[in-house]
N, C-alpha and C. Protein backbone atom coordinates (compact mmCIF):
# COMPACT_ATOMS: atom_id res chain seq x y z
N UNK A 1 7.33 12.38 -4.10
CA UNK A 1 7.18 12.21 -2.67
C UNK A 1 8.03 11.02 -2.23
N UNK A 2 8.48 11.32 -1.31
CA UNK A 2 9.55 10.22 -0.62
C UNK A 2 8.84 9.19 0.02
N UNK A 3 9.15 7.84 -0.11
CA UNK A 3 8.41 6.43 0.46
C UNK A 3 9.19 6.07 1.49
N UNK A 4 9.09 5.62 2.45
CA UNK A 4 9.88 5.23 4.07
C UNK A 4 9.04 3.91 4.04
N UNK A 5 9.89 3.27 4.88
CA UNK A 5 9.45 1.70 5.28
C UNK A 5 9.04 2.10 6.80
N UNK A 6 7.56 0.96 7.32
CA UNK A 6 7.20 1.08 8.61
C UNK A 6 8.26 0.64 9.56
N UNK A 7 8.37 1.19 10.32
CA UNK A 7 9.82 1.10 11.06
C UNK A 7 9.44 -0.15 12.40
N UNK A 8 8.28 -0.41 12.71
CA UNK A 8 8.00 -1.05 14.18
C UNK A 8 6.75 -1.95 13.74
N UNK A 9 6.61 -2.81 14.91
CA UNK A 9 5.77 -3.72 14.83
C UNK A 9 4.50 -3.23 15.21
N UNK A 10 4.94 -1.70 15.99
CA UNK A 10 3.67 -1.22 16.86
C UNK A 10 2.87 -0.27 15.75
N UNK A 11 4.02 -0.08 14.69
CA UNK A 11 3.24 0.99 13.68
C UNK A 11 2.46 0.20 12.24
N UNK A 12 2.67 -1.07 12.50
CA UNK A 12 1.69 -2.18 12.11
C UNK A 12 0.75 -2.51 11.99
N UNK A 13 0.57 -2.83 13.69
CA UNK A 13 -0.43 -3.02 14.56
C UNK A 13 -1.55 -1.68 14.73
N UNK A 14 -0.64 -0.72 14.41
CA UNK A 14 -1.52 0.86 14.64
C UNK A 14 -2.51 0.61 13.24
N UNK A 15 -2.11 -0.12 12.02
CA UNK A 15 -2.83 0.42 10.86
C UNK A 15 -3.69 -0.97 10.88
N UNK A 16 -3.39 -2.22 11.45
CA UNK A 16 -4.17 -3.25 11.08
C UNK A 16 -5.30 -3.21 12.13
N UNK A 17 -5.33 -2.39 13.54
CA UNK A 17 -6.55 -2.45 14.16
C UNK A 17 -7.02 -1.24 14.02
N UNK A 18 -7.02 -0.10 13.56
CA UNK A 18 -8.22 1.28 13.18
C UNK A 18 -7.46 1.85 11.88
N UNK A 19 -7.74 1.00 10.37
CA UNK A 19 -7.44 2.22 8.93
C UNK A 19 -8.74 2.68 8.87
N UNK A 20 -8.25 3.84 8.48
CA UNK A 20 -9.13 4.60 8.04
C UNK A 20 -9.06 4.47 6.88
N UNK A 21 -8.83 3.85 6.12
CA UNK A 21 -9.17 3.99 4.56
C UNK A 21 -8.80 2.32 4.27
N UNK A 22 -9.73 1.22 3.38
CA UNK A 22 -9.01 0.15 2.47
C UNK A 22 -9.12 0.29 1.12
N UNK A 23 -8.97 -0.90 0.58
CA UNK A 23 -9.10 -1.14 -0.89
C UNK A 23 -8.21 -2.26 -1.39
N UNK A 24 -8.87 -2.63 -2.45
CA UNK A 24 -8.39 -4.03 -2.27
C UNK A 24 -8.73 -4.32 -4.00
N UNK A 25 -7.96 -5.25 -4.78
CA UNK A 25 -8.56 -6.13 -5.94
C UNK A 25 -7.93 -7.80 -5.17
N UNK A 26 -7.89 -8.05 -6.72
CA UNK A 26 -8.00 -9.81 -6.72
C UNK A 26 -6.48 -9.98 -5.80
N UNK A 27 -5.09 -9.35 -6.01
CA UNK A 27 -3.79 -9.36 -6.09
C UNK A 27 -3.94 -9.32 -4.35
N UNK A 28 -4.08 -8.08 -4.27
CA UNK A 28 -4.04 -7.30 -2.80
C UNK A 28 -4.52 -6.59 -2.08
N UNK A 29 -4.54 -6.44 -1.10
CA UNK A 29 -5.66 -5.85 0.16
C UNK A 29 -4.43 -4.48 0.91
N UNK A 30 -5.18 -3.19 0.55
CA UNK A 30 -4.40 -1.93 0.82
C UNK A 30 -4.66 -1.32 2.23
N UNK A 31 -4.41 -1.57 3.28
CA UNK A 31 -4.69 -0.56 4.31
C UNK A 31 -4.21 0.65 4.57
N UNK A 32 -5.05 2.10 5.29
CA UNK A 32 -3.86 3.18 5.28
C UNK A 32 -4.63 3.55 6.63
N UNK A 33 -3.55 4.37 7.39
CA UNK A 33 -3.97 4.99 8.27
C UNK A 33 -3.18 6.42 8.50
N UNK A 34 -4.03 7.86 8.44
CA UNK A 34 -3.91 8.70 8.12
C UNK A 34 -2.84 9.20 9.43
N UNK A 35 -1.98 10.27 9.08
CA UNK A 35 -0.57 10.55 10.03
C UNK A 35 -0.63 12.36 9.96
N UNK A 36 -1.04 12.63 10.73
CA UNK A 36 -1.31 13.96 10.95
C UNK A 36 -0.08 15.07 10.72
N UNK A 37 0.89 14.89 10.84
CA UNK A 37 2.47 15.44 10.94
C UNK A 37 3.33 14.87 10.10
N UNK A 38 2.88 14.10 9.21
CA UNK A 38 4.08 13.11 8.59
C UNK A 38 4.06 14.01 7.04
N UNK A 39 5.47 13.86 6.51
CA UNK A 39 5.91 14.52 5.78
C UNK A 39 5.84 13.27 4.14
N UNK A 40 6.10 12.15 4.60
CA UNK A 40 5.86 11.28 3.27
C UNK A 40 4.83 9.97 3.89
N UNK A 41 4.80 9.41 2.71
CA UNK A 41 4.31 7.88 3.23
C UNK A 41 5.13 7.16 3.95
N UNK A 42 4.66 6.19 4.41
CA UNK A 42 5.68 4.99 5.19
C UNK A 42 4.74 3.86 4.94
N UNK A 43 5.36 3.14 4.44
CA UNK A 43 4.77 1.77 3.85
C UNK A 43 5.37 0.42 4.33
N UNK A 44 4.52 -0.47 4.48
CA UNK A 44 5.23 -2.39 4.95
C UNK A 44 4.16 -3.15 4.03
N UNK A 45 4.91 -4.10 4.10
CA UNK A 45 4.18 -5.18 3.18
C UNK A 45 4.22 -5.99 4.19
N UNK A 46 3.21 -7.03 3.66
CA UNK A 46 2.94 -8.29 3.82
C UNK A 46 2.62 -9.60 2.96
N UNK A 47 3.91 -10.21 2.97
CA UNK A 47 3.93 -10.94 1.84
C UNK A 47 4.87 -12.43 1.99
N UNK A 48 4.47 -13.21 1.96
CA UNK A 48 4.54 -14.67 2.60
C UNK A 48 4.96 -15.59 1.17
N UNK A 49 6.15 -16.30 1.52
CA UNK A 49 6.73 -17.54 0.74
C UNK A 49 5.12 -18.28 0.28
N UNK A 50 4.21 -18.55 1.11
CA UNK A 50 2.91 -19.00 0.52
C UNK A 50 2.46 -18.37 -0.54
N UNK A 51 2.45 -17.30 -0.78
CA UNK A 51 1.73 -16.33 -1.65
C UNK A 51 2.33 -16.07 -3.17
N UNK A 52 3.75 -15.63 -2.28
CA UNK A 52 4.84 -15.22 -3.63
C UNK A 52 5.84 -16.34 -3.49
N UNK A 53 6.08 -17.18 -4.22
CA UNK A 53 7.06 -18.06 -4.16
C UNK A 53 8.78 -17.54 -4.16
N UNK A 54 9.27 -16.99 -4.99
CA UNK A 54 10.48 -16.49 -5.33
C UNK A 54 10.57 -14.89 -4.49
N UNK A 55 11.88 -14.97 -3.90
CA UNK A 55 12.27 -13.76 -3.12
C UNK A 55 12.28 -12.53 -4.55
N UNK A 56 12.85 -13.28 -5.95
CA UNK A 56 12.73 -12.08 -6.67
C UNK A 56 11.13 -11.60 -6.95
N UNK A 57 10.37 -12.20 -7.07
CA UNK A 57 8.86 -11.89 -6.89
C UNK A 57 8.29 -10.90 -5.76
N UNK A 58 9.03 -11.45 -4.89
CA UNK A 58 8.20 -10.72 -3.88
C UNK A 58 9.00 -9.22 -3.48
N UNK A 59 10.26 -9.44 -3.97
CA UNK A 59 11.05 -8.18 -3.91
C UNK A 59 10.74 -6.81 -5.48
N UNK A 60 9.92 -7.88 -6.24
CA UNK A 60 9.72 -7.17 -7.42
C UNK A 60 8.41 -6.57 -6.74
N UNK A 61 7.77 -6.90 -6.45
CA UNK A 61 6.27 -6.97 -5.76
C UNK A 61 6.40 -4.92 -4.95
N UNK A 62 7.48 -5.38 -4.03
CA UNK A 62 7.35 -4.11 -3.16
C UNK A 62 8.00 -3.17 -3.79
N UNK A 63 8.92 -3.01 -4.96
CA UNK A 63 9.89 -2.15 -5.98
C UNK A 63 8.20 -1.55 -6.53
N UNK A 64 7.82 -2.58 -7.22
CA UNK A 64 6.92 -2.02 -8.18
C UNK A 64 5.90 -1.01 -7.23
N UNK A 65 5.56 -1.53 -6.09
CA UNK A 65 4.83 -0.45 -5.22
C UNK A 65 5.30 0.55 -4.52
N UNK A 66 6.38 0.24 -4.30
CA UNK A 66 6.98 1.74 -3.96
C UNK A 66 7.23 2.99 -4.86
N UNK A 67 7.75 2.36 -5.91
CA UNK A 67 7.66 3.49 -7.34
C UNK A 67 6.39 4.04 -7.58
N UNK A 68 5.47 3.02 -7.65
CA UNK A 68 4.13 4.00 -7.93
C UNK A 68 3.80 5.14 -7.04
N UNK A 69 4.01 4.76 -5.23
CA UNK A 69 3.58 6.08 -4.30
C UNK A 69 4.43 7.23 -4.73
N UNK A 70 6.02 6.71 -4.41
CA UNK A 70 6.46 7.77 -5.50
C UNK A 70 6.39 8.44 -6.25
N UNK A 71 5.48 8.69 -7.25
CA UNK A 71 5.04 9.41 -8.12
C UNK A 71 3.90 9.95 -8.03
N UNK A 72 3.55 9.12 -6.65
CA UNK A 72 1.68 10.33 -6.16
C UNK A 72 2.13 11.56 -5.67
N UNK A 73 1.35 12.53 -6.10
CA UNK A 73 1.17 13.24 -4.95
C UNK A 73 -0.22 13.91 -4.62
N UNK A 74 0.22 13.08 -2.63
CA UNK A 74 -1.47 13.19 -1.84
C UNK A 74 -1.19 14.30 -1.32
N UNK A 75 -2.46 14.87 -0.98
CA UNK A 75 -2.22 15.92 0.39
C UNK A 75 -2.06 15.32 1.60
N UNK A 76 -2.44 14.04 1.68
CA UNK A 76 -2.45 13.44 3.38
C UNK A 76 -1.55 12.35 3.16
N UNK A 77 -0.81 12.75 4.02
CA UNK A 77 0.64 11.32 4.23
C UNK A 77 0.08 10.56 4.97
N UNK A 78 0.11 8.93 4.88
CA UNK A 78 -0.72 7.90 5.56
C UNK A 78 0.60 7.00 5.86
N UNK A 79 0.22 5.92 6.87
CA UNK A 79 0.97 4.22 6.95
C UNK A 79 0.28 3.58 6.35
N UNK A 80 0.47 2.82 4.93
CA UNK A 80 0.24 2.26 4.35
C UNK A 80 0.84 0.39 4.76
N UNK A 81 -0.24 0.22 4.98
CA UNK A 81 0.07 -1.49 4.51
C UNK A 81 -0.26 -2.32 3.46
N UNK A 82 0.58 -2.72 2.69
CA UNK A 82 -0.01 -3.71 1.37
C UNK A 82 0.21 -5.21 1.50
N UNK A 83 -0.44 -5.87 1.76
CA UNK A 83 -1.27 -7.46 1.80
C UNK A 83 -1.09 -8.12 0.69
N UNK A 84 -0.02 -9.11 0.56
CA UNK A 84 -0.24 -9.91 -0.83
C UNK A 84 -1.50 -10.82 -0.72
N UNK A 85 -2.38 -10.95 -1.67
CA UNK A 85 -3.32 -12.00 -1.88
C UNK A 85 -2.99 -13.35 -2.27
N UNK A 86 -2.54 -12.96 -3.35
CA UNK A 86 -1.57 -14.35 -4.19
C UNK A 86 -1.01 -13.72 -5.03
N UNK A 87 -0.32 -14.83 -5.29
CA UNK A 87 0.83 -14.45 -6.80
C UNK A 87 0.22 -13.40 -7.74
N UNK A 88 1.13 -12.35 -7.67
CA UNK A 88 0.17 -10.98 -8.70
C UNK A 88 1.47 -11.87 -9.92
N UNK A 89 0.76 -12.83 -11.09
CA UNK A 89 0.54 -12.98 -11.83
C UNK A 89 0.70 -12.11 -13.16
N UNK A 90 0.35 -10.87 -13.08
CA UNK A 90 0.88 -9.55 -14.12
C UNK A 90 1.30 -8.71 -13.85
N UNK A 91 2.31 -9.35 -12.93
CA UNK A 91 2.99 -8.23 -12.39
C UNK A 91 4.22 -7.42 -12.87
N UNK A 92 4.31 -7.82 -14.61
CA UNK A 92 5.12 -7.49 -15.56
C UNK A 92 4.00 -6.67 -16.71
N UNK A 93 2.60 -6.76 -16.43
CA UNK A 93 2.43 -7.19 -17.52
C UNK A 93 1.58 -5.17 -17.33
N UNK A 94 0.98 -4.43 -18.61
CA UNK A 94 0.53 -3.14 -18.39
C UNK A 94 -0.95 -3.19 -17.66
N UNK A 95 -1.37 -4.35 -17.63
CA UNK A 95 -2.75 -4.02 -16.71
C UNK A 95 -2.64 -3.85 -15.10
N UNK A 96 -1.22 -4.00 -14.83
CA UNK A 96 -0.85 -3.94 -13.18
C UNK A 96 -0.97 -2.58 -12.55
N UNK A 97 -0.60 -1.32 -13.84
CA UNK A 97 -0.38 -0.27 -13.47
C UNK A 97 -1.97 0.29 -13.12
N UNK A 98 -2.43 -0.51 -14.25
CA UNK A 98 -4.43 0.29 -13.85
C UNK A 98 -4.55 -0.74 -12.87
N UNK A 99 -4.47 -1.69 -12.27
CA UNK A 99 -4.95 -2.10 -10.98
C UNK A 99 -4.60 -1.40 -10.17
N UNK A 100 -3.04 -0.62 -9.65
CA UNK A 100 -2.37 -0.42 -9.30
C UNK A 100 -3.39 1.17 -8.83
N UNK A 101 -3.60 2.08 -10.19
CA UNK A 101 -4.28 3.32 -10.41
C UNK A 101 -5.71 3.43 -9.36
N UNK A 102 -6.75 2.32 -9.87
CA UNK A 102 -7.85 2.00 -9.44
C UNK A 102 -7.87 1.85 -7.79
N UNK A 103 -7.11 0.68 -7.22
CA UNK A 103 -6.86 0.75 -5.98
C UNK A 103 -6.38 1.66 -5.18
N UNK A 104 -5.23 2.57 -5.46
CA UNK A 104 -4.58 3.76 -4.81
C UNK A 104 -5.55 4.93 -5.24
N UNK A 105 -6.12 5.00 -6.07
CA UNK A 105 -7.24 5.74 -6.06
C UNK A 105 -8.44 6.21 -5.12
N UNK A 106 -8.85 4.53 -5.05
CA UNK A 106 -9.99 4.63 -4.05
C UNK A 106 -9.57 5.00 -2.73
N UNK A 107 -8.11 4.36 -2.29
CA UNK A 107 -7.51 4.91 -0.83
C UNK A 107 -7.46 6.44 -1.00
N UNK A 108 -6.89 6.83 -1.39
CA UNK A 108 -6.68 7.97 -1.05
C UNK A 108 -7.88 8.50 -1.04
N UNK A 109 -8.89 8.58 -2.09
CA UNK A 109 -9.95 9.22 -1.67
C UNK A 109 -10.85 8.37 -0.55
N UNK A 110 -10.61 8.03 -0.48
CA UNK A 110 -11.14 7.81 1.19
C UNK A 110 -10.68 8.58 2.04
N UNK A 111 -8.99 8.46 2.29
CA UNK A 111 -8.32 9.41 2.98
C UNK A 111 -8.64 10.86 3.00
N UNK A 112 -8.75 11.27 1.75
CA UNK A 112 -9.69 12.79 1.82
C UNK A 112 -10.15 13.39 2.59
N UNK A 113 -11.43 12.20 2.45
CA UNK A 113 -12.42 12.69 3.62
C UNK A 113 -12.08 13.31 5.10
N UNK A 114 -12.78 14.10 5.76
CA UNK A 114 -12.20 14.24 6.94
C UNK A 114 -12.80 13.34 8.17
N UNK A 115 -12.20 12.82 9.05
CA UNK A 115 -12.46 11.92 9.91
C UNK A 115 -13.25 11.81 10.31
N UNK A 116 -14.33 11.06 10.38
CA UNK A 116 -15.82 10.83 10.61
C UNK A 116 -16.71 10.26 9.63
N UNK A 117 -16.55 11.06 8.65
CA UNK A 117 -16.99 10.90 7.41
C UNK A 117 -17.82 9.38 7.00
């Protein structure tokens, strides 16, 4: 499945005041908000010189998350926002991928559900 970057400030703002779906560990806080017509994900980060010190960090940060959606496949295409917490710390290391599993897990099945739910 193809990953797109959030294109606007307004399609931001669309997922940080009504997601329908979170999830979150120690690293990062996942928002999604479900897109009725959309053909892939579209994803933005949020991720601050406070958090991640080094541009290669924080550029490793959104590589490593984009590859993973990449290789989902949901039935429901969402706007995804991902929230750095702090320095993801193993972010080399193989327990990133099961954080990684666990969290995109729970979103999506949230997303599942049908609206109301």
């Amino acid at each position: 499945m193809t990953v797109i970057s959030l294109p606007s400030r307004s399609d931001f703002d669309a997922v940080f005041k009504s997601p329908d779906a979170k999830a979150s560990n120690r690293d990062f806080l996942v928002l999604a908000k479900h897109q009725e017509h959309a053909v892939s994900h579209r994803i933005g980060f949020v991720t601050s010189k406070k958090k991640i010190r080094r541009a290669v960090d924080r550029n490793r940060f959104r590589r490593i998350i984009r590859e993973y959606l990449r290789h989902q496949n949901a039935d429901r295409c969402a706007d995804i926002v991902v929230i750095a917490r702090q320095n993801p710390d193993r972010l080399w290391s193989t327990q990133y991928q099961t954080q990684l599993d666990q969290v995109f897990t729970k979103l999506f099945k949230t997303l599942q559900k049908p609206h109301g739910e």
